[in-house]
PDB file of N, CA and C in Angstrom:
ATOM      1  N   UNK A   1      13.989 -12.456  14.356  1.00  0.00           N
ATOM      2  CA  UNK A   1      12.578 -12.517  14.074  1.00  0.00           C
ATOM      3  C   UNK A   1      12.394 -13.121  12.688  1.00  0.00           C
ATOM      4  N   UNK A   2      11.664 -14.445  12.608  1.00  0.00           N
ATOM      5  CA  UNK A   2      11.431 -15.269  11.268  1.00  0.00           C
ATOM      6  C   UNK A   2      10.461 -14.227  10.450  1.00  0.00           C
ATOM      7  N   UNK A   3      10.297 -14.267   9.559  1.00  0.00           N
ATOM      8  CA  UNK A   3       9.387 -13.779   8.504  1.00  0.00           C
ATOM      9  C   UNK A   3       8.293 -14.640   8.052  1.00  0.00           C
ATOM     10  N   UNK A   4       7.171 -14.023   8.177  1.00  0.00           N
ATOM     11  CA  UNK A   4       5.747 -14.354   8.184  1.00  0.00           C
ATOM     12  C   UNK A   4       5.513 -15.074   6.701  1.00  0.00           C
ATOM     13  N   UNK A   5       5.225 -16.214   6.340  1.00  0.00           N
ATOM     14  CA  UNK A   5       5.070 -16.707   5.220  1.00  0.00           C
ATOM     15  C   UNK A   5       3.273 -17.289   5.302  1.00  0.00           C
ATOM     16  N   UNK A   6       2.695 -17.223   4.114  1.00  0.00           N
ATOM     17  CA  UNK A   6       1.258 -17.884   3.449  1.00  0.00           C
ATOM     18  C   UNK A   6       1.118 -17.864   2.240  1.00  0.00           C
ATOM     19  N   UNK A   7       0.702 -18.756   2.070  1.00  0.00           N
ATOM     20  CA  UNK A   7       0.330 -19.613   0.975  1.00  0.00           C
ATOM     21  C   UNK A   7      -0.918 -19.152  -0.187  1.00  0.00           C
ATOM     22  N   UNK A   8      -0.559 -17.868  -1.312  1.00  0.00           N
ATOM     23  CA  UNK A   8      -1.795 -17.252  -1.333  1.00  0.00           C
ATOM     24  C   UNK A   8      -2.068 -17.298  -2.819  1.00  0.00           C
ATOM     25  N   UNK A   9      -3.401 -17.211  -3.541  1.00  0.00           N
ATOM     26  CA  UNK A   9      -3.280 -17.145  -4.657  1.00  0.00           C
ATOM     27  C   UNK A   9      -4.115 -15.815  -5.363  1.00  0.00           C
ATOM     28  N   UNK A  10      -3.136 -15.067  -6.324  1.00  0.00           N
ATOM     29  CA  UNK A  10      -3.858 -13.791  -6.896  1.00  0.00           C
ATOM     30  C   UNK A  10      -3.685 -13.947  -8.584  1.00  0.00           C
ATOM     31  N   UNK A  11      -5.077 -13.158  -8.695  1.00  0.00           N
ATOM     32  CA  UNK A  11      -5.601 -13.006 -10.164  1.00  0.00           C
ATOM     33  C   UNK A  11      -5.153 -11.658 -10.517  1.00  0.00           C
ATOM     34  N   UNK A  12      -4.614 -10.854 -11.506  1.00  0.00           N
ATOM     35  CA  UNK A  12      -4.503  -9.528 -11.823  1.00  0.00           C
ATOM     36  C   UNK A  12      -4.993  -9.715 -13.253  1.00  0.00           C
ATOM     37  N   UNK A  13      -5.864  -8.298 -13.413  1.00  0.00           N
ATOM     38  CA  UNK A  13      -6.289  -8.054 -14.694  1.00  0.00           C
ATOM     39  C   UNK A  13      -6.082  -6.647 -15.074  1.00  0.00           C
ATOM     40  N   UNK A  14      -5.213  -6.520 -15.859  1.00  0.00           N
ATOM     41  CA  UNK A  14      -5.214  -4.754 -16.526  1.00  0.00           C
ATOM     42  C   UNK A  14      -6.491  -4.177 -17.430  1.00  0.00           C
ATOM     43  N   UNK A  15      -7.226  -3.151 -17.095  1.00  0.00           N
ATOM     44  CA  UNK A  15      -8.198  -2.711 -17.790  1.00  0.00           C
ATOM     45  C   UNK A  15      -7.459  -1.358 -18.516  1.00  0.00           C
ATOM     46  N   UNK A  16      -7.406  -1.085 -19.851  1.00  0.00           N
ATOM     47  CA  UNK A  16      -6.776  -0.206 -20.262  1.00  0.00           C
ATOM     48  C   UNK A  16      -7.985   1.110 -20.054  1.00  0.00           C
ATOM     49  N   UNK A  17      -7.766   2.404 -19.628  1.00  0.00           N
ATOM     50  CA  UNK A  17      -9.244   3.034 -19.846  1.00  0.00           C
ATOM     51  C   UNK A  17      -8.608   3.724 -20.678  1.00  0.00           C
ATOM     52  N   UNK A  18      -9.552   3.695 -21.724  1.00  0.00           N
ATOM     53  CA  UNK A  18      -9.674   4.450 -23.310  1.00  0.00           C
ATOM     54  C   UNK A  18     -10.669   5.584 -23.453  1.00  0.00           C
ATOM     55  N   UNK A  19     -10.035   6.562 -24.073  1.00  0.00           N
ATOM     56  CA  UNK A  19     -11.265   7.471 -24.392  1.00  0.00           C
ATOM     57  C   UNK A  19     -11.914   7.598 -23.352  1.00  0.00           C
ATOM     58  N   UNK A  20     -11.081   8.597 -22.122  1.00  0.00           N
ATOM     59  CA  UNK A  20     -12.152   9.063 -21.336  1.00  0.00           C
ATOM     60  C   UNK A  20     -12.296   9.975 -21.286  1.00  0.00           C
ATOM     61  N   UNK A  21     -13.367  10.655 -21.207  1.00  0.00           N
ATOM     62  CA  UNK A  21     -13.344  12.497 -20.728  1.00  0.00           C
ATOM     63  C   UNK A  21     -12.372  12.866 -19.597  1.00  0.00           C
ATOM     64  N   UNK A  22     -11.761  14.689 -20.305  1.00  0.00           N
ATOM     65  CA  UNK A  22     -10.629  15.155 -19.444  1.00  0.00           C
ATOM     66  C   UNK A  22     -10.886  14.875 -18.129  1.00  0.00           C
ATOM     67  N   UNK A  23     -11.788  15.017 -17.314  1.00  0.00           N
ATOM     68  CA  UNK A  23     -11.699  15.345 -15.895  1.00  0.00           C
ATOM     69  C   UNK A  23     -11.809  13.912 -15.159  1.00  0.00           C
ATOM     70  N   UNK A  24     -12.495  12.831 -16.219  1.00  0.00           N
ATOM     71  CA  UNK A  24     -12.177  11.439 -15.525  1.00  0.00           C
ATOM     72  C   UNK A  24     -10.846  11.150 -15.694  1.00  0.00           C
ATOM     73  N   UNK A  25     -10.149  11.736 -16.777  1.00  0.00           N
ATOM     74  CA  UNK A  25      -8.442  11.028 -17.132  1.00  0.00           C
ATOM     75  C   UNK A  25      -7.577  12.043 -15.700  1.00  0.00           C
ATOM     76  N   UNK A  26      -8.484  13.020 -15.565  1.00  0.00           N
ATOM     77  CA  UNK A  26      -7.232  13.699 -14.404  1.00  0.00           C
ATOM     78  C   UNK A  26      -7.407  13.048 -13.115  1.00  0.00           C
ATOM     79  N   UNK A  27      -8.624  12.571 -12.885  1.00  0.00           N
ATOM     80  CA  UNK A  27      -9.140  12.145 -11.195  1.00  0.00           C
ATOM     81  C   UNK A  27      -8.391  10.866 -11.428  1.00  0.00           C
ATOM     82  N   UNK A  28      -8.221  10.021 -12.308  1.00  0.00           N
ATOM     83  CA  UNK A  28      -7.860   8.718 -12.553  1.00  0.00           C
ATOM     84  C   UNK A  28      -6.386   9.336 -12.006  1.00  0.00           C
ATOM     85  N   UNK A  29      -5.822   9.747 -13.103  1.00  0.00           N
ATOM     86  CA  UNK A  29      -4.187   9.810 -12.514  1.00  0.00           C
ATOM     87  C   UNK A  29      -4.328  10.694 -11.439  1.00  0.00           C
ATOM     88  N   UNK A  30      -4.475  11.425 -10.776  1.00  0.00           N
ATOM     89  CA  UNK A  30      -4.536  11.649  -9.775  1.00  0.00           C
ATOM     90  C   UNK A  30      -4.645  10.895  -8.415  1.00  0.00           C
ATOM     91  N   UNK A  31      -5.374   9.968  -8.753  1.00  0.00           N
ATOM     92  CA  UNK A  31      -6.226   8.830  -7.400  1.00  0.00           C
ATOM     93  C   UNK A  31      -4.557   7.758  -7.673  1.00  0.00           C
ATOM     94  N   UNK A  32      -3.920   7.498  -9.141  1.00  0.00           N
ATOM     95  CA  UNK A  32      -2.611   6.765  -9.328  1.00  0.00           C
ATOM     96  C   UNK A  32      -1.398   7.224  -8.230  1.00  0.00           C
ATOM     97  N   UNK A  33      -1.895   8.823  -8.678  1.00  0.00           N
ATOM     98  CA  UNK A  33      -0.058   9.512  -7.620  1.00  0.00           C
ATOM     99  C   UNK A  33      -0.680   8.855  -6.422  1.00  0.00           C
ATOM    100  N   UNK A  34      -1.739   9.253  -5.991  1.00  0.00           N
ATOM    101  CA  UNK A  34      -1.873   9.135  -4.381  1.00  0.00           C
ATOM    102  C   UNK A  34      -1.783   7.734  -3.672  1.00  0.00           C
ATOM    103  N   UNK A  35      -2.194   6.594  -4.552  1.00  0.00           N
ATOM    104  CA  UNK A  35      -1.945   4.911  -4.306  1.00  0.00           C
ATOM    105  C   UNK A  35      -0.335   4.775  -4.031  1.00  0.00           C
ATOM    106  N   UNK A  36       0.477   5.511  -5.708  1.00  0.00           N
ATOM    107  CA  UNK A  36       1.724   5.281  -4.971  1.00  0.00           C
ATOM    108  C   UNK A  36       2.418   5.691  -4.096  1.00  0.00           C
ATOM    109  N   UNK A  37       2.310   7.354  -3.749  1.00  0.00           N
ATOM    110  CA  UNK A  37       2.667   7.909  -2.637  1.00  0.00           C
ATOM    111  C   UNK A  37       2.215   7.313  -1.249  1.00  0.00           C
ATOM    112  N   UNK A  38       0.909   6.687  -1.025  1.00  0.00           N
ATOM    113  CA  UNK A  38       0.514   5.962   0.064  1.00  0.00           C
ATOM    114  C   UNK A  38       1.431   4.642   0.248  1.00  0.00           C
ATOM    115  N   UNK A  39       1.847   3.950  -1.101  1.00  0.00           N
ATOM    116  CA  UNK A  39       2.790   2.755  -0.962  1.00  0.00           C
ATOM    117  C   UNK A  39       4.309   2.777  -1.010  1.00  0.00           C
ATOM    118  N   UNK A  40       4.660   4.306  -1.253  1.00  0.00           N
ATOM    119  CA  UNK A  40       5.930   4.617  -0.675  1.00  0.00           C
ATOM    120  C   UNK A  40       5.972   4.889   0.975  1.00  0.00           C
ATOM    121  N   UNK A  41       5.170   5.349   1.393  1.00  0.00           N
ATOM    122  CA  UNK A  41       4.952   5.848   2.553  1.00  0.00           C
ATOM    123  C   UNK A  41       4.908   4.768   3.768  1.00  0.00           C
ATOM    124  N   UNK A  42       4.003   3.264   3.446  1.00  0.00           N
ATOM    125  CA  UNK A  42       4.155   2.402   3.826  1.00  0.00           C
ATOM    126  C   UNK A  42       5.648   1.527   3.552  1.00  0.00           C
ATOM    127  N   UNK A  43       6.370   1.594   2.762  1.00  0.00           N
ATOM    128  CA  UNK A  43       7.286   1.006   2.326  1.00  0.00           C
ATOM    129  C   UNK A  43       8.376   1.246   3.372  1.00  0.00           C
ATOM    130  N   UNK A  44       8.258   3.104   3.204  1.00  0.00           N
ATOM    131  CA  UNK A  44       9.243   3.534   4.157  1.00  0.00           C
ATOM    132  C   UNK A  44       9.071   3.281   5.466  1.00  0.00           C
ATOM    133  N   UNK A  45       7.601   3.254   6.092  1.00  0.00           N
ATOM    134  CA  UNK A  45       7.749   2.925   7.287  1.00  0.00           C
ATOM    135  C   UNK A  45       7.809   1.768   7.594  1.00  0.00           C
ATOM    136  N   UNK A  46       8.011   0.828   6.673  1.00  0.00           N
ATOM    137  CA  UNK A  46       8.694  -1.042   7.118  1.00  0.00           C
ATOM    138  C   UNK A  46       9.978  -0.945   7.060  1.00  0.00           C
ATOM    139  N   UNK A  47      10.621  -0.300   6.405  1.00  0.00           N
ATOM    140  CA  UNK A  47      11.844  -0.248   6.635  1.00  0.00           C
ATOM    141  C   UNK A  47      12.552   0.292   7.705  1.00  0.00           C
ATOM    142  N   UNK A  48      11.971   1.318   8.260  1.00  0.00           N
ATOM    143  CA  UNK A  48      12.403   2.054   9.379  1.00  0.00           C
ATOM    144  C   UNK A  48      12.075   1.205  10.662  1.00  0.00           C
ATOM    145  N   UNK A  49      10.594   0.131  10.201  1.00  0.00           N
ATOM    146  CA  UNK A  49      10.578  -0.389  11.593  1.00  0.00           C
ATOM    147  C   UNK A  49      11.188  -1.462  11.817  1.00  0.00           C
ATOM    148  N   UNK A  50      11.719  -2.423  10.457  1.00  0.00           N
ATOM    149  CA  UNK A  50      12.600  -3.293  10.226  1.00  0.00           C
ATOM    150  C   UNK A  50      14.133  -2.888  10.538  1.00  0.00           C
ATOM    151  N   UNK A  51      14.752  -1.649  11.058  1.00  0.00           N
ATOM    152  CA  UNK A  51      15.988  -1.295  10.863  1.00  0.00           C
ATOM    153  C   UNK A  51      15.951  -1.032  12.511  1.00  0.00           C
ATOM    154  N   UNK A  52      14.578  -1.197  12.906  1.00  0.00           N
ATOM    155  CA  UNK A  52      14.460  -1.295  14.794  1.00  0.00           C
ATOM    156  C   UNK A  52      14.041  -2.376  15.344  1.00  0.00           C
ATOM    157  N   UNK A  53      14.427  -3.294  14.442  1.00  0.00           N
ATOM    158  CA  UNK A  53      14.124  -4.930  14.204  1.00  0.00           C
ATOM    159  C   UNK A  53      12.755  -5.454  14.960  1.00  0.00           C
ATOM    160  N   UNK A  54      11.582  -4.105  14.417  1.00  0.00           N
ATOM    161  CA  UNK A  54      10.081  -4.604  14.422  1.00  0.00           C
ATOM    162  C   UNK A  54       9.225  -5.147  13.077  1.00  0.00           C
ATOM    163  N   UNK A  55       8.442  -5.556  13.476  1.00  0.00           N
ATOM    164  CA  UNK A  55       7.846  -6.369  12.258  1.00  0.00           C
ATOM    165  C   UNK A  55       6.169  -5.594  12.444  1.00  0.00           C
ATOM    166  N   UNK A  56       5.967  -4.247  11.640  1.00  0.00           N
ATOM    167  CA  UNK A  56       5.192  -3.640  11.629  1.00  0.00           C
ATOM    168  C   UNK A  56       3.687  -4.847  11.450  1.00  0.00           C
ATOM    169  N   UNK A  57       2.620  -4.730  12.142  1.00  0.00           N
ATOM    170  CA  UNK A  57       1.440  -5.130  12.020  1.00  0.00           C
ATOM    171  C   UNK A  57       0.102  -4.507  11.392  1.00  0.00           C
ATOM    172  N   UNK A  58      -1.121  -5.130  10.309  1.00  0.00           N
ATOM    173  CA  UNK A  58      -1.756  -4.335   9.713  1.00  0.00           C
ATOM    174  C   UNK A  58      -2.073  -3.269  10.367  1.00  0.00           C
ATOM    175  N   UNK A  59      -2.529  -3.383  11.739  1.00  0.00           N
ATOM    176  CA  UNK A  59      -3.127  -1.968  12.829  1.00  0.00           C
ATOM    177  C   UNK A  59      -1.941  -0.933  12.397  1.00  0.00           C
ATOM    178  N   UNK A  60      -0.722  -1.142  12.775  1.00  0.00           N
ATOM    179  CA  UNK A  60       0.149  -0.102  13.093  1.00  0.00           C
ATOM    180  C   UNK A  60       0.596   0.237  11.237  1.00  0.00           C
ATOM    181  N   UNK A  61       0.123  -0.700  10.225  1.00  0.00           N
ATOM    182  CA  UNK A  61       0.258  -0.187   8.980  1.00  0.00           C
ATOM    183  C   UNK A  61      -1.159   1.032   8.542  1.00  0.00           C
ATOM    184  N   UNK A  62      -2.000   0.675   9.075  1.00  0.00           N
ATOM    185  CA  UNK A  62      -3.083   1.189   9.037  1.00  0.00           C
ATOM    186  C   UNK A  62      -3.449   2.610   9.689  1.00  0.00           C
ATOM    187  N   UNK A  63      -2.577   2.407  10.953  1.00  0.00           N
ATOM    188  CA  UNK A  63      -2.760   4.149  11.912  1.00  0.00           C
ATOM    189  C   UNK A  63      -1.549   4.723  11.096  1.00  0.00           C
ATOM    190  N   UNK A  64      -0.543   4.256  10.195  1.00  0.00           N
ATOM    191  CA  UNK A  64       0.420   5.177   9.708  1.00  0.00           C
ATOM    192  C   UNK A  64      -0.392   6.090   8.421  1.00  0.00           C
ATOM    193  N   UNK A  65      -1.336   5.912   7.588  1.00  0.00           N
ATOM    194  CA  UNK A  65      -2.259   6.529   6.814  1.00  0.00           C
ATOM    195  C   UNK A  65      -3.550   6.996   7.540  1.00  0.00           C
ATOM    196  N   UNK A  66      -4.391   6.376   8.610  1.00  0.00           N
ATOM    197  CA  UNK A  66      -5.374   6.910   9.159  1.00  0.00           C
ATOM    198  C   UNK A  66      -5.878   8.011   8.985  1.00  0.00           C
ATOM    199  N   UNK A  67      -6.491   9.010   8.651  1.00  0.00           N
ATOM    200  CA  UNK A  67      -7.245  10.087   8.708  1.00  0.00           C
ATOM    201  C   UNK A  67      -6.056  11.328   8.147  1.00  0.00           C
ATOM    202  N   UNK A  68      -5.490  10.904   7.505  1.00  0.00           N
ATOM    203  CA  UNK A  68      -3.775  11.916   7.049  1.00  0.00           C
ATOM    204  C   UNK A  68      -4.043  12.494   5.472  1.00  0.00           C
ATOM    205  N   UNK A  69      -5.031  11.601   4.707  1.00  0.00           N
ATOM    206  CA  UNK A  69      -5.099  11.202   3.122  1.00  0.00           C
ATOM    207  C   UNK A  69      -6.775  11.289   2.884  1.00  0.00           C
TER     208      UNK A  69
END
């Protein structure tokens, strides 16, 4: 199975947040764990479906978080 290639272009911008009140600095890192735990979670399940030589699709990336988070 070839691997899906496109041609794409991205902008990234870091916003530092400064001086925020406690309970915005906790929801902030908080909402951080849960992005990466959601992108370990996806990670792991490409690998597992890559090691059953499937090539996971957004739907089936999408029902693996669905209504769980």
């Amino acid at each position: 199975m070839a691997y899906k290639t496109a041609a794409t272009t991205a902008t990234v911008q870091l916003v530092a947040l400064r001086q925020l009140d406690p309970a915005t600095r906790a929801l902030c890192d908080t909402l951080r764990r849960e992005a990466g735990r959601c992108w370990s979670d996806l990670v792991q399940a490409h690998v597992a479906a890559r090691e059953q030589g499937v090539w996971l699709a957004e739907a089936d990336l999408n029902a693996q978080t669905k209504g769980s988070r």
